[in-house]
C-alpha atoms as a PDB file:
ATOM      1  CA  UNK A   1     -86.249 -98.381  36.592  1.00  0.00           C
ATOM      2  CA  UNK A   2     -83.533 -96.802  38.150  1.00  0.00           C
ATOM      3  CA  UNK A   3     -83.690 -94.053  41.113  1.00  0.00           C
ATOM      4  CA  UNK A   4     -82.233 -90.815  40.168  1.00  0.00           C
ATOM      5  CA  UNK A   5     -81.305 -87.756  41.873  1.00  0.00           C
ATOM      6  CA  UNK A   6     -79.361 -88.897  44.668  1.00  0.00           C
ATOM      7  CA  UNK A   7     -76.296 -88.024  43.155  1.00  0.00           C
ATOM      8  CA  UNK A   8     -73.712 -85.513  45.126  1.00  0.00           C
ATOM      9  CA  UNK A   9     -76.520 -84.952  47.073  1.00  0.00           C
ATOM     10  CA  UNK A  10     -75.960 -84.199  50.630  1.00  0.00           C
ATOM     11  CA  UNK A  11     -78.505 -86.267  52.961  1.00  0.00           C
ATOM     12  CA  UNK A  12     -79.312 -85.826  56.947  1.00  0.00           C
ATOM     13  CA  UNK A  13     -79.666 -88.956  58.424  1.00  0.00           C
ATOM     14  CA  UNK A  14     -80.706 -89.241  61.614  1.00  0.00           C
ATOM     15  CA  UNK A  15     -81.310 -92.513  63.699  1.00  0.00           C
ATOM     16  CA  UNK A  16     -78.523 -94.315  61.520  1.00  0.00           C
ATOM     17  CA  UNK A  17     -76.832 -96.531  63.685  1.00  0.00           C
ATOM     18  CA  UNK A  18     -79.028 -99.471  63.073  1.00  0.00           C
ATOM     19  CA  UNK A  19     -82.159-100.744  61.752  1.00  0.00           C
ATOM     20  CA  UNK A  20     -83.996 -98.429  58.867  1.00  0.00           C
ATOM     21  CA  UNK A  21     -81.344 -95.485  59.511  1.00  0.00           C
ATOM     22  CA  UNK A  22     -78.486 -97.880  58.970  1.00  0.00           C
ATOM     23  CA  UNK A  23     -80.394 -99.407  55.766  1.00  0.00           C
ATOM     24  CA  UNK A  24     -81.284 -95.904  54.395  1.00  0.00           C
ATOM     25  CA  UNK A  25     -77.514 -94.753  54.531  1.00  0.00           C
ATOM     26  CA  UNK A  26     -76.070 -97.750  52.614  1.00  0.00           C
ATOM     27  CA  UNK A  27     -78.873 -97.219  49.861  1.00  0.00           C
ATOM     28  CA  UNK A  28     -78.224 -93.475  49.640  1.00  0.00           C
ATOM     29  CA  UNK A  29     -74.636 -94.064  49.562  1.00  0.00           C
ATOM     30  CA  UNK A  30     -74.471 -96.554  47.017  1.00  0.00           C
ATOM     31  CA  UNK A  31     -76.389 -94.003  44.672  1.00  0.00           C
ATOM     32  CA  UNK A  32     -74.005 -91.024  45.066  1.00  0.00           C
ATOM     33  CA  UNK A  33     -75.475 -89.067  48.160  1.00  0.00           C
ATOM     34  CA  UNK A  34     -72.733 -87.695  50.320  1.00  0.00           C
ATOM     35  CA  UNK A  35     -74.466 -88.335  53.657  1.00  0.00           C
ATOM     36  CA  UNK A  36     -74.285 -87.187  56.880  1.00  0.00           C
ATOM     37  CA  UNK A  37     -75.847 -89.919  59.288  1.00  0.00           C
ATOM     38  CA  UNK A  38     -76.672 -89.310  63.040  1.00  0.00           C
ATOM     39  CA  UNK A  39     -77.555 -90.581  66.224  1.00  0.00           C
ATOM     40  CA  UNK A  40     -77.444 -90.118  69.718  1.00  0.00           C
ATOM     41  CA  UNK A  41     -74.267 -91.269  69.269  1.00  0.00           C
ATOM     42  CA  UNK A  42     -71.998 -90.998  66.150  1.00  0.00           C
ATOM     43  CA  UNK A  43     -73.026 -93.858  64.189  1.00  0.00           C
ATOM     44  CA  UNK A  44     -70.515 -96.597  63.368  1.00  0.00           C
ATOM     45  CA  UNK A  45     -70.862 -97.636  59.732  1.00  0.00           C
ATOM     46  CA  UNK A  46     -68.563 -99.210  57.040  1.00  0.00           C
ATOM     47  CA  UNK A  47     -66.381 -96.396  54.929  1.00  0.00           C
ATOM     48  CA  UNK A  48     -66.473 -98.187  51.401  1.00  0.00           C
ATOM     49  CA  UNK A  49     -63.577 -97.251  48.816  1.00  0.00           C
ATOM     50  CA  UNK A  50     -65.115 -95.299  45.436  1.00  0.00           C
ATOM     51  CA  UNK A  51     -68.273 -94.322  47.639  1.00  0.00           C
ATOM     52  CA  UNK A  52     -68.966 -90.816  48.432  1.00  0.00           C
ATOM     53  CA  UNK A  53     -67.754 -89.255  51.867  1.00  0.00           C
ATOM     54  CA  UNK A  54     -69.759 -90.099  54.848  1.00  0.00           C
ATOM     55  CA  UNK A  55     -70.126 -88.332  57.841  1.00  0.00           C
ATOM     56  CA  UNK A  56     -70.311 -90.003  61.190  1.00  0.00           C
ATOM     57  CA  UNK A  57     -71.848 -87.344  63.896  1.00  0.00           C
ATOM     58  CA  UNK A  58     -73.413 -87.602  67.421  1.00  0.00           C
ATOM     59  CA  UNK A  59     -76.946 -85.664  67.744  1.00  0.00           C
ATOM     60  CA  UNK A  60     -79.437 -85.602  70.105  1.00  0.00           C
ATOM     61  CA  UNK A  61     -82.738 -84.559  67.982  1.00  0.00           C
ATOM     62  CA  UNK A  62     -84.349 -83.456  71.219  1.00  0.00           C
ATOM     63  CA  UNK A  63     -82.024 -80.340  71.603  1.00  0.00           C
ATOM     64  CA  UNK A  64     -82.959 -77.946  69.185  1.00  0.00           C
ATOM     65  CA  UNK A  65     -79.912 -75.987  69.562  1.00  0.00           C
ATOM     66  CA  UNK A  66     -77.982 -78.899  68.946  1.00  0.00           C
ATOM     67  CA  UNK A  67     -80.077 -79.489  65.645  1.00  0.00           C
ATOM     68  CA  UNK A  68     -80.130 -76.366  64.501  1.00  0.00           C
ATOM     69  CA  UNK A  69     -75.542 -76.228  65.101  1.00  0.00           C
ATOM     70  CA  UNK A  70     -75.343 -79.373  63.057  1.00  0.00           C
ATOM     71  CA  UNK A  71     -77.303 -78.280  59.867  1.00  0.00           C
ATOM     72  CA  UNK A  72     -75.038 -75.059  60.339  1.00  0.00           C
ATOM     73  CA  UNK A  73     -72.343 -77.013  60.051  1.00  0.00           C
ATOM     74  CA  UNK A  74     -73.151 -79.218  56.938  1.00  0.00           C
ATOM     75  CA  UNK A  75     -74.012 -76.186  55.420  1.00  0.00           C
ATOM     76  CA  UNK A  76     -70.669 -74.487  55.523  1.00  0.00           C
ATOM     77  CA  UNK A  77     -68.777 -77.500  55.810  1.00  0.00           C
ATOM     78  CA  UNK A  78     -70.110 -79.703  53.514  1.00  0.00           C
ATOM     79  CA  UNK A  79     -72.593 -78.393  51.533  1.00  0.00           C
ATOM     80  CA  UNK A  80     -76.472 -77.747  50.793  1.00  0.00           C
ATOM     81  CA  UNK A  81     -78.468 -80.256  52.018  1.00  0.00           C
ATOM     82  CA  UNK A  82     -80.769 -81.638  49.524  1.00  0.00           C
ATOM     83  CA  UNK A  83     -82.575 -84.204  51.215  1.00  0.00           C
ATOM     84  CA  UNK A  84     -83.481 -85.028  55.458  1.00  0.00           C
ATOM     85  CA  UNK A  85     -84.788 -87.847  56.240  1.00  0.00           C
ATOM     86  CA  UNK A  86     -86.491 -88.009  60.064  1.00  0.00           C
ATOM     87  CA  UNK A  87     -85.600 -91.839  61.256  1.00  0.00           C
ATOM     88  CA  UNK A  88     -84.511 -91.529  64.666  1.00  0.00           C
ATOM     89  CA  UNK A  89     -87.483 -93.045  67.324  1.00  0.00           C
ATOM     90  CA  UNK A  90     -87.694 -94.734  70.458  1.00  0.00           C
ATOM     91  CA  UNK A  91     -90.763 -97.273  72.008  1.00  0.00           C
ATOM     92  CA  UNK A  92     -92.827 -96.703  75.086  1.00  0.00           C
ATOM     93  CA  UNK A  93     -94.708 -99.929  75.162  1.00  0.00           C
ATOM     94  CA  UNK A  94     -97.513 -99.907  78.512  1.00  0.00           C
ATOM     95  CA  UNK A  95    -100.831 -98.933  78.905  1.00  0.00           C
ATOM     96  CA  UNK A  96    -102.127 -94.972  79.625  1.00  0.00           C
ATOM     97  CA  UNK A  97    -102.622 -95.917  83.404  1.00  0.00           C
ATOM     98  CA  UNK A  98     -99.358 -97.402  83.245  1.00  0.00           C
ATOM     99  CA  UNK A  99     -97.355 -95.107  82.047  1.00  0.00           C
ATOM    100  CA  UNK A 100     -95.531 -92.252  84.283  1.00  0.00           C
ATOM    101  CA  UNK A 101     -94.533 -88.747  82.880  1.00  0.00           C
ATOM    102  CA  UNK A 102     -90.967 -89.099  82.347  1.00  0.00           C
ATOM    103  CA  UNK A 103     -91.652 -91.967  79.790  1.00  0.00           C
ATOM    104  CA  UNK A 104     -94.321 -90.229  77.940  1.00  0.00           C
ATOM    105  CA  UNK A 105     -92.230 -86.833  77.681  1.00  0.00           C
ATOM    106  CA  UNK A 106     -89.553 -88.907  76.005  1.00  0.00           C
ATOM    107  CA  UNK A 107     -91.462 -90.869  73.925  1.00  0.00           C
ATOM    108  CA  UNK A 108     -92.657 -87.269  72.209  1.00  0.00           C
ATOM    109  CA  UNK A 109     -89.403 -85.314  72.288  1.00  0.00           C
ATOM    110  CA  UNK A 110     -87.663 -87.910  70.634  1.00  0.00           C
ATOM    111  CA  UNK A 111     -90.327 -89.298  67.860  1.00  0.00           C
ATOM    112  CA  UNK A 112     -92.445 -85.676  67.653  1.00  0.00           C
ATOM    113  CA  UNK A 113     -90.329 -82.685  69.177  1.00  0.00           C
ATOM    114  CA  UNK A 114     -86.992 -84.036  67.475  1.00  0.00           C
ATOM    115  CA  UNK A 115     -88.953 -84.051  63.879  1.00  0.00           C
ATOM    116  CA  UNK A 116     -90.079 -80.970  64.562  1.00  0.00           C
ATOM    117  CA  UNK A 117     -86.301 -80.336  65.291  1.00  0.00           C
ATOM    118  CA  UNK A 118     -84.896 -81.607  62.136  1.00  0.00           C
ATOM    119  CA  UNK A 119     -87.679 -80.201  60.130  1.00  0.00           C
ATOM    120  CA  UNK A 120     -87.534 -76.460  60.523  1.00  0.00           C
ATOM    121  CA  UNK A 121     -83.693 -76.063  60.623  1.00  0.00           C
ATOM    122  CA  UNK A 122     -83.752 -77.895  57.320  1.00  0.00           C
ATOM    123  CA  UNK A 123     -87.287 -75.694  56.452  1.00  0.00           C
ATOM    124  CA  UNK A 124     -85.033 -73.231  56.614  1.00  0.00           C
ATOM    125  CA  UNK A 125     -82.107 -73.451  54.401  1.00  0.00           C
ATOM    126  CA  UNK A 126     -84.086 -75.748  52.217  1.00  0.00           C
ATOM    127  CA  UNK A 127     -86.831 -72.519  51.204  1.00  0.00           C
ATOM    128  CA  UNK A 128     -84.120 -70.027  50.115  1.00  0.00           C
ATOM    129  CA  UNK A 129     -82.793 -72.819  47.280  1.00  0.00           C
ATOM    130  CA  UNK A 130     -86.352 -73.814  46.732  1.00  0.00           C
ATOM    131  CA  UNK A 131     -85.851 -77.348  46.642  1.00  0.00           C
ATOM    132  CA  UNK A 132     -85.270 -80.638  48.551  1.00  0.00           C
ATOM    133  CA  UNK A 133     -86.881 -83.621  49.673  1.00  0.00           C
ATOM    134  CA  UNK A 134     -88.065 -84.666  53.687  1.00  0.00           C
ATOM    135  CA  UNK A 135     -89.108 -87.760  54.203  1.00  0.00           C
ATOM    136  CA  UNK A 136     -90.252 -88.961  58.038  1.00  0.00           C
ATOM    137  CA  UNK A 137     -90.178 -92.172  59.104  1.00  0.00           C
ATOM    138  CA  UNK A 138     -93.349 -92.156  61.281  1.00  0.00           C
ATOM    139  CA  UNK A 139     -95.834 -96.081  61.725  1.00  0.00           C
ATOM    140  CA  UNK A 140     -98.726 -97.829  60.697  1.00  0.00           C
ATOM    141  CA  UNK A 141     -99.661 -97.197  64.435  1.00  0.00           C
ATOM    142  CA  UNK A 142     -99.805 -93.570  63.798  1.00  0.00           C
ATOM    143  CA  UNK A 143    -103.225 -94.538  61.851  1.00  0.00           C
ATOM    144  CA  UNK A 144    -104.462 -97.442  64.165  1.00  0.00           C
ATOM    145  CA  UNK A 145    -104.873 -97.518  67.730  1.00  0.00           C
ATOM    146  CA  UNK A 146    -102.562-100.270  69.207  1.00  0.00           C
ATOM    147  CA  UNK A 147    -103.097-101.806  72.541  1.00  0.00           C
ATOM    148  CA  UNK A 148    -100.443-100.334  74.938  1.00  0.00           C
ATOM    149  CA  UNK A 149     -98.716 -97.954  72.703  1.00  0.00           C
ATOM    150  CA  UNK A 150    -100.826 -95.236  73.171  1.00  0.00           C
ATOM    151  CA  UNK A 151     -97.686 -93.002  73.961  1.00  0.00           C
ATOM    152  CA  UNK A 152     -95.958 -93.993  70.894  1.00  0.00           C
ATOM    153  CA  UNK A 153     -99.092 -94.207  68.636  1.00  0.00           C
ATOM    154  CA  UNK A 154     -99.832 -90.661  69.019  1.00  0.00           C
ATOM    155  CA  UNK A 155     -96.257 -89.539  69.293  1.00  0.00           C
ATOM    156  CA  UNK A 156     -96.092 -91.300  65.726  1.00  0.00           C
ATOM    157  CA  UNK A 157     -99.435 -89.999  64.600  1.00  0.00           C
ATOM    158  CA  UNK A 158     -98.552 -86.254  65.876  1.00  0.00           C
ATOM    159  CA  UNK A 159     -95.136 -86.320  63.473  1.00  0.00           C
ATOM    160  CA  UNK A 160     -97.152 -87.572  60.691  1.00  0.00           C
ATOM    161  CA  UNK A 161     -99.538 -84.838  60.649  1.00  0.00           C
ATOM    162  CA  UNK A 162     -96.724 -82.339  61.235  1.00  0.00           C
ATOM    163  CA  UNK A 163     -95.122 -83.548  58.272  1.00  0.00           C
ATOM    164  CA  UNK A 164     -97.913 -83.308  56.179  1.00  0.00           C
ATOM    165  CA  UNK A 165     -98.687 -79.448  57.071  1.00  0.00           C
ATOM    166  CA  UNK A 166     -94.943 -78.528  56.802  1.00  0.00           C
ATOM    167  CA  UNK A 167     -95.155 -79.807  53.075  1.00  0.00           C
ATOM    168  CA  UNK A 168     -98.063 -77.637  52.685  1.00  0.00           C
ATOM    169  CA  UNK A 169     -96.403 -74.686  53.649  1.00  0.00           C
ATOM    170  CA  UNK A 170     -93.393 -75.792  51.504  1.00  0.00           C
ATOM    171  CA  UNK A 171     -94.960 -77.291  48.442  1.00  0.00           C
ATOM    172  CA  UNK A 172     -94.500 -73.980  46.667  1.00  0.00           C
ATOM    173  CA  UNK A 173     -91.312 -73.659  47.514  1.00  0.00           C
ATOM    174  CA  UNK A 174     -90.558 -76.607  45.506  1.00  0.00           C
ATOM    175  CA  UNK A 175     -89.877 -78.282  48.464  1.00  0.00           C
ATOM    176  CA  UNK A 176     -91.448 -82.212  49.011  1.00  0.00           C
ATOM    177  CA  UNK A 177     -92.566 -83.503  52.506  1.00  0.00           C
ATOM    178  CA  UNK A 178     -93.484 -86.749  52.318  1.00  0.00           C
ATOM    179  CA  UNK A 179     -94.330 -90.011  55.234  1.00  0.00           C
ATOM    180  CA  UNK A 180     -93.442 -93.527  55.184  1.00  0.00           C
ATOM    181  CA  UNK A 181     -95.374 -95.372  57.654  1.00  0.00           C
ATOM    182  CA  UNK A 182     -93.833 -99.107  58.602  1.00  0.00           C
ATOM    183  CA  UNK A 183     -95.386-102.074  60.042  1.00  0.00           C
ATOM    184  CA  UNK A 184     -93.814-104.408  62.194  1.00  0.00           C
ATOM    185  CA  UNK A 185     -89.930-104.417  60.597  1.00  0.00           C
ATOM    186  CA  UNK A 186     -87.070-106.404  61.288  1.00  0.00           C
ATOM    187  CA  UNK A 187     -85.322-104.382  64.248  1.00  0.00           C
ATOM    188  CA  UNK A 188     -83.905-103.728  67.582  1.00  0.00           C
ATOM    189  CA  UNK A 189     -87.362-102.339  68.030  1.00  0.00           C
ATOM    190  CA  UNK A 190     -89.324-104.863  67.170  1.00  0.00           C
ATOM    191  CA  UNK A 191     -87.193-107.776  68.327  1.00  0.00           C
ATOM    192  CA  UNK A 192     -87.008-105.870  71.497  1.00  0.00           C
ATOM    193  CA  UNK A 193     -90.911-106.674  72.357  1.00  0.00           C
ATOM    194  CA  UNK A 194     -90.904-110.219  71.950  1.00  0.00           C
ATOM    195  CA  UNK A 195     -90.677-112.402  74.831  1.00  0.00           C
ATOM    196  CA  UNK A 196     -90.160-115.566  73.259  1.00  0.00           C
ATOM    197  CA  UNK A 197     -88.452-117.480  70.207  1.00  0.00           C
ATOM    198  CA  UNK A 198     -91.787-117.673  68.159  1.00  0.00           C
ATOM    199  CA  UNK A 199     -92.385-113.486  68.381  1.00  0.00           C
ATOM    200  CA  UNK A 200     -92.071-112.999  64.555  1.00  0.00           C
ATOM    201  CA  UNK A 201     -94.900-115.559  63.654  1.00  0.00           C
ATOM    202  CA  UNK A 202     -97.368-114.414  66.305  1.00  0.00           C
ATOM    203  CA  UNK A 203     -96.715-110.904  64.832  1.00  0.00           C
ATOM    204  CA  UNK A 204     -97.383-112.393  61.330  1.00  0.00           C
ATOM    205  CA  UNK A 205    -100.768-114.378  62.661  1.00  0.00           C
ATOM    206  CA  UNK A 206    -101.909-111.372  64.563  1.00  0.00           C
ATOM    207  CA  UNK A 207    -103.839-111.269  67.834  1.00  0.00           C
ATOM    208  CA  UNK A 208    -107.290-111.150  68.933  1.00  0.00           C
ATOM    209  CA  UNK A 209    -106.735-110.150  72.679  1.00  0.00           C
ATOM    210  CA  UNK A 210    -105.040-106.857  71.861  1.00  0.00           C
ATOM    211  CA  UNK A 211    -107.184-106.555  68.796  1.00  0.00           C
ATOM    212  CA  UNK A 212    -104.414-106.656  66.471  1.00  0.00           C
ATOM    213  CA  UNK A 213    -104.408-107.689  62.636  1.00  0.00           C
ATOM    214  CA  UNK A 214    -101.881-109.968  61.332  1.00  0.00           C
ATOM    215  CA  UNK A 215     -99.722-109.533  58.456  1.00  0.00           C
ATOM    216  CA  UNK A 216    -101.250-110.147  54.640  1.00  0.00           C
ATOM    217  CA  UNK A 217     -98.100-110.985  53.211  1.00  0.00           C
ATOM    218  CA  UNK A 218     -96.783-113.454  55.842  1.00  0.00           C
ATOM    219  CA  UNK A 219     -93.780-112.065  56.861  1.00  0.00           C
ATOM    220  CA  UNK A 220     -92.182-108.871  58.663  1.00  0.00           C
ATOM    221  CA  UNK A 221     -90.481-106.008  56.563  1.00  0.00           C
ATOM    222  CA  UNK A 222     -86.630-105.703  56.627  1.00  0.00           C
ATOM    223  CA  UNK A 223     -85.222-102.519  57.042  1.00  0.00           C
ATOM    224  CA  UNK A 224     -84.256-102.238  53.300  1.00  0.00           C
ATOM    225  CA  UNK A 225     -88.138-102.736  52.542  1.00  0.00           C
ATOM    226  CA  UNK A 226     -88.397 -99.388  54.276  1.00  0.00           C
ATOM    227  CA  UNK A 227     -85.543 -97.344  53.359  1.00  0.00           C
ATOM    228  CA  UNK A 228     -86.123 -98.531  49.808  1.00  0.00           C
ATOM    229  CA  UNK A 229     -89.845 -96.739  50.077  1.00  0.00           C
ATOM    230  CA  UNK A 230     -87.818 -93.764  51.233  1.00  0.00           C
ATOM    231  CA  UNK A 231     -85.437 -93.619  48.212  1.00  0.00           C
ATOM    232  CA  UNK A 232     -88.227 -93.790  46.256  1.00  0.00           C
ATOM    233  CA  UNK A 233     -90.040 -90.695  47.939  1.00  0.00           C
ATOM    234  CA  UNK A 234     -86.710 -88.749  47.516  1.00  0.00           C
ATOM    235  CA  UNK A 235     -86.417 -89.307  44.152  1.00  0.00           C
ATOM    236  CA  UNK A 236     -86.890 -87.539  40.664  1.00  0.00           C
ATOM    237  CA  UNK A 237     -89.537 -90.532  39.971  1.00  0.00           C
ATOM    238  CA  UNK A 238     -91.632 -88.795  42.809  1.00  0.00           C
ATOM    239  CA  UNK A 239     -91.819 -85.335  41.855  1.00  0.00           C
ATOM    240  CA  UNK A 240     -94.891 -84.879  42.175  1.00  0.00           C
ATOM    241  CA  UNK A 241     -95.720 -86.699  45.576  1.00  0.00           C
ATOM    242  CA  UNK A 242     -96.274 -84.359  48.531  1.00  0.00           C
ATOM    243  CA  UNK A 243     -97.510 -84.690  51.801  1.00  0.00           C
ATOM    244  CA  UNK A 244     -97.730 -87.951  51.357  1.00  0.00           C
ATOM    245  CA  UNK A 245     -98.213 -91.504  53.910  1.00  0.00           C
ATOM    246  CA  UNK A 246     -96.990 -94.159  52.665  1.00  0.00           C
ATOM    247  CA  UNK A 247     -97.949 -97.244  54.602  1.00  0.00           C
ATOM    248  CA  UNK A 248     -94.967-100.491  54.414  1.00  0.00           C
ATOM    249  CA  UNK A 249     -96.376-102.673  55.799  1.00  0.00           C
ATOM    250  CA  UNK A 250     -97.685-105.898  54.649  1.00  0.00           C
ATOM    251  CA  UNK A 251    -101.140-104.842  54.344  1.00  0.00           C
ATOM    252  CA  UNK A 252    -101.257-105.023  58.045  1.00  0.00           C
ATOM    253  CA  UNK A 253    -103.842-102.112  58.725  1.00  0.00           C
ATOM    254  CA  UNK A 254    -105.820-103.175  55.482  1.00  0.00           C
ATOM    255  CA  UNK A 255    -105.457 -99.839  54.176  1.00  0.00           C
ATOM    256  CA  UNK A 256    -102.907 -97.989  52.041  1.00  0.00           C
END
C-alpha cells in the first residue's frame, strides 16, 4: 500500500538536521511534500534533482516569536502548511537530586514549551483551512518512569498530553493531532549515553539495576522506523486517527 497525500504538501520540520528529523525529511520529500526543515541551526541536507523544493532554515523552537515569524513566512512565501511535525528534543540524563535548574528549564522549553510553540502558530492557520495533520515526536519514556530521566520523562510525557488535548480542540476542525512515541533509536541521542562499545546490546538485554526492560524484538529502531510511523500518521490511510500515541518501539514498555 502506498502513502498518499503528501503530495505538494508543504511540511514544518523541525529538529531535521539529524537523526528522526533528517529521516522524516527524506521520506516526505521523496513523496512530493515541499518541506521546510528546521533546527537550531539551518539544517544541512542533500538538494536532489526532480524532488520538490526544500527549505533549509535556522529556528530556535523555544522563542515563540521566532516560531510564530517563521510559519508567517511559509505562509506567504511558500504556501499553506499542511502538515507539522514536532521532532526537535534534547536529553537531560541525572537523577532529581542531581539535577540543577538551568538543565531542567531547558530540558522543558525545548521538548514541551517549543511544541507548544510549533503547535499553536500552526493551530492557527491550520483552523481557518480546516485541515492538516501534527504529528509530535514525544518517547516511550513519556509512559514509563526511567531511572535518571525524570526531567526528560515528564518533559516528554507533558508534550504528549498536550498533543492529545490540542487534537481535541481541533478534531472538528478537521484537523489531526496525533503522537509517535520511540524507544531507544539509532541516534546522536542515544549513542550519546553509552559509555562503552557494547551500549546497543545492553540496551537490547535491558537492565535490572535501573529497572529497565529490554527490547522484544532484539534490536534498536533506526530513524526511518520512526519517521516511517510518522508518514503513516500524516497520511490519507489515517484519516481517522486522532489524538493518538503510537509507541515504536520494539515492544520495549510491553504495551502499545
Amino acid at each position: 500500500m502506498k502513502l498518499t497525500g503528501f503530495d505538494g504538501t508543504i511540511a514544518l520540520v523541525t529538529g531535521a538536521s539529524g537523526g528522526i528529523g533528517a529521516a522524516l525529511v527524506t521520506l516526505l520529500r521523496d513523496s512530493g511534500s515541499i518541506v521546510v526543515a528546521t533546527d537550531i541551526t539551518a539544517p544541512v541536507l542533500e538538494q536532489r534533482a526532480g524532488q520538490p523544493p526544500l527549505h533549509a532554515r535556522a529556528l530556535d523552537v523555544t522563542d515563540s516569536s521566532a516560531v510564530e515569524a517563521l510559519v508567517e513566512w511559509i505562509e506567504a512565501e511558500i504556501g499553506p502548511i499542511g502538515f507539522g511535525v514536532n521532532v526537535a528534543g534534547v536529553l537531560q540524563v541525572g537523577t532529581v537530586t542531581g539535577i540543577d535548574d538551568a538543565q531542567w528549564r531547558q530540558v522543558f522549553a525545548v521538548n514541551t514549551d517549543g511544541v507548544f510553540h510549533v503547535c499553536r502558530a500552526l493551530a492557527r492557520v491550520m483552523s481557518p483551512r480546516r485541515g492538516g495533520a501534527i504529528v509530535t515526536v514525544s518517547s516511550n519514556a513519556a509512559g514509563v518512569p526511567r531511572h535518571g530521566m525524570a526531567a526528560y520523562a515528564a518533559s516528554k510525557a507533558a508534550a504528549t498530553m498536550f498533543t492529545r488535548c490540542l487534537g481535541l480542540e481541533l478534531a472538528p476542525l478537521g484537523i489531526r493531532c496525533n503522537i509517535v512515541a520511540p524507544g531507544s533509536t539509532l541516534t546522536p541521542m542515544q549513542t550519546g549515553m553509552w559509555a562503552e562499545d557494547h551500549g546497543a546490546e545492553r540496551v537490547i538485554a535491558g537492565s535490572l539495576e535501573t529497572y529497565k526492560a529490554g527490547i522484544p524484538l532484539r534490536k534498536l529502531a533506526t530513524p526511518d522506523d520512526i519517521a516511517q510511523s510518522v508518514m503513516f500518521l500524516l497520511s490519507d490511510q489515517a484519516g481517522h486517527i486522532a489524538m493518538s500515541d503510537l509507541y515504536v518501539d520494539g515492544g520495549a514498555t510491553l504495551r502499545g
